[in-house]
Protein backbone atom coordinates (compact mmCIF):
# COMPACT_ATOMS: atom_id res chain seq x y z
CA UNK A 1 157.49 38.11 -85.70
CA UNK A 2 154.25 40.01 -84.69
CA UNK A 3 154.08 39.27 -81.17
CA UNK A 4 152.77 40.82 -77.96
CA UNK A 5 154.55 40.91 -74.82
CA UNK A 6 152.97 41.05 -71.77
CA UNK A 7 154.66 43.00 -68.86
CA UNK A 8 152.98 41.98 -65.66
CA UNK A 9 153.69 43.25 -62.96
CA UNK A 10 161.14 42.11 -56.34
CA UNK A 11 171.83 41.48 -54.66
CA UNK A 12 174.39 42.09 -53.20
CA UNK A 13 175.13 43.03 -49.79
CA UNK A 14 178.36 45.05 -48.93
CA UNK A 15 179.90 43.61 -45.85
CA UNK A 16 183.01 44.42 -43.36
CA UNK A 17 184.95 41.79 -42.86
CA UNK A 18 187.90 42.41 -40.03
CA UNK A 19 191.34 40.10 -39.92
CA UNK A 20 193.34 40.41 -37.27
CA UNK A 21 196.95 38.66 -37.38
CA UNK A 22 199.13 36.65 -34.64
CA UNK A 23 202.46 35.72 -34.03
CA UNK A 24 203.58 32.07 -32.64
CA UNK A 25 205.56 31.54 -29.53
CA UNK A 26 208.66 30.34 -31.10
CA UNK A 27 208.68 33.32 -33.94
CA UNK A 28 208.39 35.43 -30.64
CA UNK A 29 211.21 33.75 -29.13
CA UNK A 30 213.40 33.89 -32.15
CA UNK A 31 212.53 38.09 -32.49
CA UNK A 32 213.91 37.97 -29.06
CA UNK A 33 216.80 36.29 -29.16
CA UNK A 34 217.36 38.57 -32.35
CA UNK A 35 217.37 42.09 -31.13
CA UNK A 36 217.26 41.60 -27.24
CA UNK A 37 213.69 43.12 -27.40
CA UNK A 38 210.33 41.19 -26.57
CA UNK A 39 208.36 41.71 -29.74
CA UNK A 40 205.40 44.11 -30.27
CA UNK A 41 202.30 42.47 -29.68
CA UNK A 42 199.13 44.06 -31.20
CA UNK A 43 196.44 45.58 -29.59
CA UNK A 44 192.86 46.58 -29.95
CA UNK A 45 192.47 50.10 -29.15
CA UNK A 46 189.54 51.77 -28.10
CA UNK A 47 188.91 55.31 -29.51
CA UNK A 48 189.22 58.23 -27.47
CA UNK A 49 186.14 59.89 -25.79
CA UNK A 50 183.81 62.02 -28.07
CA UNK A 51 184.70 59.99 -31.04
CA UNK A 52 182.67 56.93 -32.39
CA UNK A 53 183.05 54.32 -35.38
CA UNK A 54 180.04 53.98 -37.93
CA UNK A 55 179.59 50.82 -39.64
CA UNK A 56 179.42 50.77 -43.31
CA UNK A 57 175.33 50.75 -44.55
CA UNK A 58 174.69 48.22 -46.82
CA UNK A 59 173.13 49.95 -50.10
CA UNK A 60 169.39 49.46 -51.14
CA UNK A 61 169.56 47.54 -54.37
CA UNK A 62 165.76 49.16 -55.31
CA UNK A 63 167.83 52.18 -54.32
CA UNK A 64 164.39 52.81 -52.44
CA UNK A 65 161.57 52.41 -55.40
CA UNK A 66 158.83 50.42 -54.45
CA UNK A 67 158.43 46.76 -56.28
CA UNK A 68 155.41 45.06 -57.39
CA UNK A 69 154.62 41.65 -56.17
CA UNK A 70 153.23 38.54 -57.89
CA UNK A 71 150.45 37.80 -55.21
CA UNK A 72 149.41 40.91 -55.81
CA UNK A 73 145.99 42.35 -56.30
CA UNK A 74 144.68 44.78 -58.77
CA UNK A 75 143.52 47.08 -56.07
CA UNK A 76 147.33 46.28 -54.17
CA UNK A 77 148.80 47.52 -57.57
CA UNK A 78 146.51 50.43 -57.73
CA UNK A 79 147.76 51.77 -54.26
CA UNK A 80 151.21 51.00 -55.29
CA UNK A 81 151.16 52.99 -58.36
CA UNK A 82 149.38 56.03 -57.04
CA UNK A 83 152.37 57.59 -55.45
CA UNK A 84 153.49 57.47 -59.23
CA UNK A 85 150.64 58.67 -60.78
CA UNK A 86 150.39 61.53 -58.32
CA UNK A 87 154.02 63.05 -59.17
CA UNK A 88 152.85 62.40 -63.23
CA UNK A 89 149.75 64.54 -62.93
CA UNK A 90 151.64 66.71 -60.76
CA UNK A 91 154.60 67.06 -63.29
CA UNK A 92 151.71 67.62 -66.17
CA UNK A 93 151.12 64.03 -67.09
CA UNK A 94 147.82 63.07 -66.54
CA UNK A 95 147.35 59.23 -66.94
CA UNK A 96 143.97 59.14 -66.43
CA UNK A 97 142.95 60.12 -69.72
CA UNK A 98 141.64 57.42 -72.03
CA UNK A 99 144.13 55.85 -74.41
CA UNK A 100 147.17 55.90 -71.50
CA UNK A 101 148.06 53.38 -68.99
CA UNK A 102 150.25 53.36 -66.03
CA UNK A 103 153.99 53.73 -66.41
CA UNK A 104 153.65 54.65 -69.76
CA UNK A 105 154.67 58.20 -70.79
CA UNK A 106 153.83 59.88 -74.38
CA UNK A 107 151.49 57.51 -75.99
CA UNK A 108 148.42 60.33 -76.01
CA UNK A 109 148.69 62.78 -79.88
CA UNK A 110 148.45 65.83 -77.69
CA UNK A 111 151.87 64.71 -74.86
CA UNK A 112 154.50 67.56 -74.80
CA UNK A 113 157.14 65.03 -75.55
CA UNK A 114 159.43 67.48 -73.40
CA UNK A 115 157.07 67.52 -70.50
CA UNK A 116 156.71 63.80 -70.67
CA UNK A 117 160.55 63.26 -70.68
CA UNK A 118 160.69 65.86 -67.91
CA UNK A 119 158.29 64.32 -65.95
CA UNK A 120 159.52 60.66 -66.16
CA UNK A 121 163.03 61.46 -64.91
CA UNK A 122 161.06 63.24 -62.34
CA UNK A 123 159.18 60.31 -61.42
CA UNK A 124 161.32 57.69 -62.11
CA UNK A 125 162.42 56.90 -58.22
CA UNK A 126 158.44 56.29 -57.22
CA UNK A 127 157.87 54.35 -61.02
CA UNK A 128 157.54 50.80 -59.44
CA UNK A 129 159.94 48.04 -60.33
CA UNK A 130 158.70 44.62 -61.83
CA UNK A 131 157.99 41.65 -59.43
CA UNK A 132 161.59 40.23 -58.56
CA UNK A 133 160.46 36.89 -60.17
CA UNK A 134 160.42 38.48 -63.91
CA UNK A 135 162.82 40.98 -63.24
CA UNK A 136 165.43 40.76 -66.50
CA UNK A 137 168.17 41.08 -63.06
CA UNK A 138 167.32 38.52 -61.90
CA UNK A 139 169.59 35.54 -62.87
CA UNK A 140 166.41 32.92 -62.20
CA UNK A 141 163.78 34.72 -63.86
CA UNK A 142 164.19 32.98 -67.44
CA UNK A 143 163.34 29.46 -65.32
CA UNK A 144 160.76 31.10 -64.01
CA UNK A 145 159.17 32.48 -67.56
CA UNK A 146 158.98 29.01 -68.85
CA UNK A 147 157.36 27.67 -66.21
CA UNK A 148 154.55 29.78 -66.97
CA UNK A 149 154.60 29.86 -70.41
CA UNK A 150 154.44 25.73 -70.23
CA UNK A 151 151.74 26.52 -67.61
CA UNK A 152 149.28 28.48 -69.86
CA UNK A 153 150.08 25.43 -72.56
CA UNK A 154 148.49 23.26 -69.81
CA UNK A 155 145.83 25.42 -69.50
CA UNK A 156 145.36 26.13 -73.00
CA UNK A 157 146.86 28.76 -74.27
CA UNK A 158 147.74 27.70 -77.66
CA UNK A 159 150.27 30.31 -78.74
CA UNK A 160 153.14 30.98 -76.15
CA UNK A 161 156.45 31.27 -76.59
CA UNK A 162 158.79 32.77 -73.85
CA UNK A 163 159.92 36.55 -75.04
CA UNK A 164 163.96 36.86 -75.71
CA UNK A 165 163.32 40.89 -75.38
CA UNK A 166 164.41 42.25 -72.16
CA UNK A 167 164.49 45.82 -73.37
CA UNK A 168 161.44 46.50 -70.95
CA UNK A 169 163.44 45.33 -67.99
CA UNK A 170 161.24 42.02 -67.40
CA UNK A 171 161.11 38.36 -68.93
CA UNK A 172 158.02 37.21 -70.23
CA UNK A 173 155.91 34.88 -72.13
CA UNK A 174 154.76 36.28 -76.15
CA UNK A 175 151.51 35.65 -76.80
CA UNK A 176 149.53 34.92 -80.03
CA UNK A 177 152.35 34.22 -82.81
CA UNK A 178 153.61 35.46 -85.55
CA UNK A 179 149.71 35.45 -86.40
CA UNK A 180 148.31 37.87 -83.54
CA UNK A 181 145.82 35.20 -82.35
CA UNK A 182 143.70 36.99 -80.24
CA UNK A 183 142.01 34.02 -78.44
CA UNK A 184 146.14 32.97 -77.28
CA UNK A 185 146.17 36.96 -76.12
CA UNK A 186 143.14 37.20 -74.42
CA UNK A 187 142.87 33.86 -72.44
CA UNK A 188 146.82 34.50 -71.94
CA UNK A 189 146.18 37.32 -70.63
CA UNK A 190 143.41 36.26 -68.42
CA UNK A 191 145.44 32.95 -67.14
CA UNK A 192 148.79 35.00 -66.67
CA UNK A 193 148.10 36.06 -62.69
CA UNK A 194 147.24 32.29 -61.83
CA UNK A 195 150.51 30.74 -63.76
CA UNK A 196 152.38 33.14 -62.16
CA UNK A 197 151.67 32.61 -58.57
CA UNK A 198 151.07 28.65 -59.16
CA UNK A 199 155.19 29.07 -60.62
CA UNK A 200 155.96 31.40 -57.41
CA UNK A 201 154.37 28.75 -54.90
CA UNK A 202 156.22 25.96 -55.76
């Protein structure tokens, strides 16, 4: 099947948990009675001067990338990206050149595949992550995909399926069919933004 997905473009917490433990009056009568000795009780203690306990940090689950948001505008995604860009251009990537597109690496004849691959594991850490609602890690986002693929079927979109390939790291509808319709693809395309935040709000 011919189809084209589009990628539009959000864990767990570590915790300390302390027990403590306590003995009953009659199992401290009965340790008595047993060795002639009143039974250890235990104690908090405090540590000594010049020494202090650190609390375990819970870990970033971005592991500190930025993340696109669904409400977002194109000139919000613009500033997010540009960090991104920057480190590209800086690495020898230059994504402003006609034919490439943000977060994509190698698609121009003339890339140094090396210095692309160099450059994206450079770059990877400020390469944004998808919008947590059609992130593929996110246990909910399949719901989430069909409401908006049913939602561009309400508004039209005649050729919508939801995508089964996660291989891009989001979940998405397909658009225009085994046939490549491109009225489906373009008014999909259009409509996407709206279905998606009309899903998010509800």
């Amino acid at each position: 099947m011919n189809t084209k997905l589009l990628n539009w473009a959000p864990l767990v917490l570590l915790a300390v948990v302390a027990t403590g433990c306590s003995s009953s009056k009659a199992d401290a009568q009965a340790h008595t009675s047993d060795t002639g000795k009143a039974p250890e009780i235990a104690t908090l203690t405090t540590p000594p001067p010049g020494k202090t306990t650190t609390k375990a940090t819970p870990k970033d689950p971005d592991a500190g990338r930025p993340r696109e948001r669904i409400d977002m505008t194109d000139a919000d995604r613009k500033r997010l990206y540009a960090p991104y860009l920057s480190c590209l251009k800086d690495n020898g990537i230059d994504t402003s050149k006609r034919g490439q597109e943000p977060g994509v690496l190698g698609s121009g004849p003339t890339t140094d595949p090396k210095k692309a691959k160099n450059a994206g594991k450079v770059c990877e850490p400020k390469l944004p992550l998808p919008a947590w609602e059609i992130d593929a890690n996110n246990p909910d986002a399949l719901d989430f995909g069909r409401k908006v693929v049913q939602c561009l079927k309400d508004k039209g979109v005649k050729y919508v399926e939801l995508s089964t390939d996660t291989s891009s790291g989001i979940v998405g509808p397909a658009l225009g069919g085994p046939q490549n319709d491109m009225k489906s693809i373009t008014k999909g395309m259009d409509l996407m933004p709206e279905c998606q935040r009309e899903v998010a709000g509800k």
